[in-house]
Protein backbone atom coordinates (compact mmCIF):
# COMPACT_ATOMS: atom_id res chain seq x y z
CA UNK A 1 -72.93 34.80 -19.18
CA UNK A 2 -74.44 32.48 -21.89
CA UNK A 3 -77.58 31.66 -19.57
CA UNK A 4 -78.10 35.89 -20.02
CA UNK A 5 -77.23 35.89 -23.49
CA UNK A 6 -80.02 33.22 -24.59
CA UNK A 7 -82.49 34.50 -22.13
CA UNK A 8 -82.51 37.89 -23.67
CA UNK A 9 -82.67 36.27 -27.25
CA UNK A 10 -78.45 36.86 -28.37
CA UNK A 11 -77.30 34.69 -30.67
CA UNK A 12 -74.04 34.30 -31.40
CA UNK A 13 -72.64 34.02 -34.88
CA UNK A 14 -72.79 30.43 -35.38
CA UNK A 15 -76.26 30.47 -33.79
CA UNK A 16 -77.58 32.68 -36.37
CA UNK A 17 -76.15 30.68 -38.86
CA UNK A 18 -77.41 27.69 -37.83
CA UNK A 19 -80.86 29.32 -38.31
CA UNK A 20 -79.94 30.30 -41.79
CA UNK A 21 -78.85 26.87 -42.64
CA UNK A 22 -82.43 25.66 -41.57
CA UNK A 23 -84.21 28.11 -43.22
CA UNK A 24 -81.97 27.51 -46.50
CA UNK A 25 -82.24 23.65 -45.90
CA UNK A 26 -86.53 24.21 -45.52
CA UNK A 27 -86.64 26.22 -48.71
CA UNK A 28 -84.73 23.64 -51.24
CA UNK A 29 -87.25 21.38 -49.97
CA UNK A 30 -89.84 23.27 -50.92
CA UNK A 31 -88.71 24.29 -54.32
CA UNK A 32 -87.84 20.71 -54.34
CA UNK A 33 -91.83 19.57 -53.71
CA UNK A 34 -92.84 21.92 -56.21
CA UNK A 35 -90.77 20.54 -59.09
CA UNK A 36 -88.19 23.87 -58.85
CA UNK A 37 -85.18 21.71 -59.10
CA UNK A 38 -82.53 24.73 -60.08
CA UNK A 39 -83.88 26.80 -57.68
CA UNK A 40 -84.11 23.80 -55.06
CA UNK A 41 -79.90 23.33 -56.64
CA UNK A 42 -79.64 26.72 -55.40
CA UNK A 43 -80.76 26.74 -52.03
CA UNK A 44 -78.84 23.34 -51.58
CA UNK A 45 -75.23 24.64 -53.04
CA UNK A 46 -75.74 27.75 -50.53
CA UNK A 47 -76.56 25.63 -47.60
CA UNK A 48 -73.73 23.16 -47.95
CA UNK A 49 -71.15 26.32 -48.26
CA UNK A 50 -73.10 27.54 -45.11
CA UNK A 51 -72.81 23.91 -43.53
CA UNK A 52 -69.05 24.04 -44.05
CA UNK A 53 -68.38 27.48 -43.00
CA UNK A 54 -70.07 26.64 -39.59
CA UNK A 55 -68.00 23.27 -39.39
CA UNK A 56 -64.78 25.48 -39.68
CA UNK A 57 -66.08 27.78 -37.03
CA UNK A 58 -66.89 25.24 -34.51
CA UNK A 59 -63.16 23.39 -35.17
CA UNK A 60 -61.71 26.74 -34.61
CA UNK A 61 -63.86 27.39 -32.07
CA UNK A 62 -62.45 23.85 -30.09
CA UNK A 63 -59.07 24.76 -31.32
CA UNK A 64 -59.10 27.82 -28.60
């Protein structure tokens, strides 16, 4: 079922959140570069909470 799931483009939760993270992790870089560093603080602080909620979701996810 997960070979139809990515072929059609599903993602599950952690997926998509995974994609977040990157996208949160690409931005404080960014803001970073340009010399931003609250806003680059920002991004960072939201993509370590992200980081651990997917950590906790993947444990659980074992845990099953």
């Amino acid at each position: 079922m997960k070979w139809f799931m990515k072929m059609f483009g599903f993602k599950s939760g952690i997926e998509k959140k995974k994609d977040k993270l990157k996208k949160l992790q690409d931005k404080a870089f960014q803001a970073q570069r340009n010399g931003n560093l609250r806003l680059a603080g920002k991004y960072f602080l939201e993509a370590e909470n992200l980081e651990t909620e997917i950590i906790d979701e993947e444990l659980n996810n074992e845990n099953r």
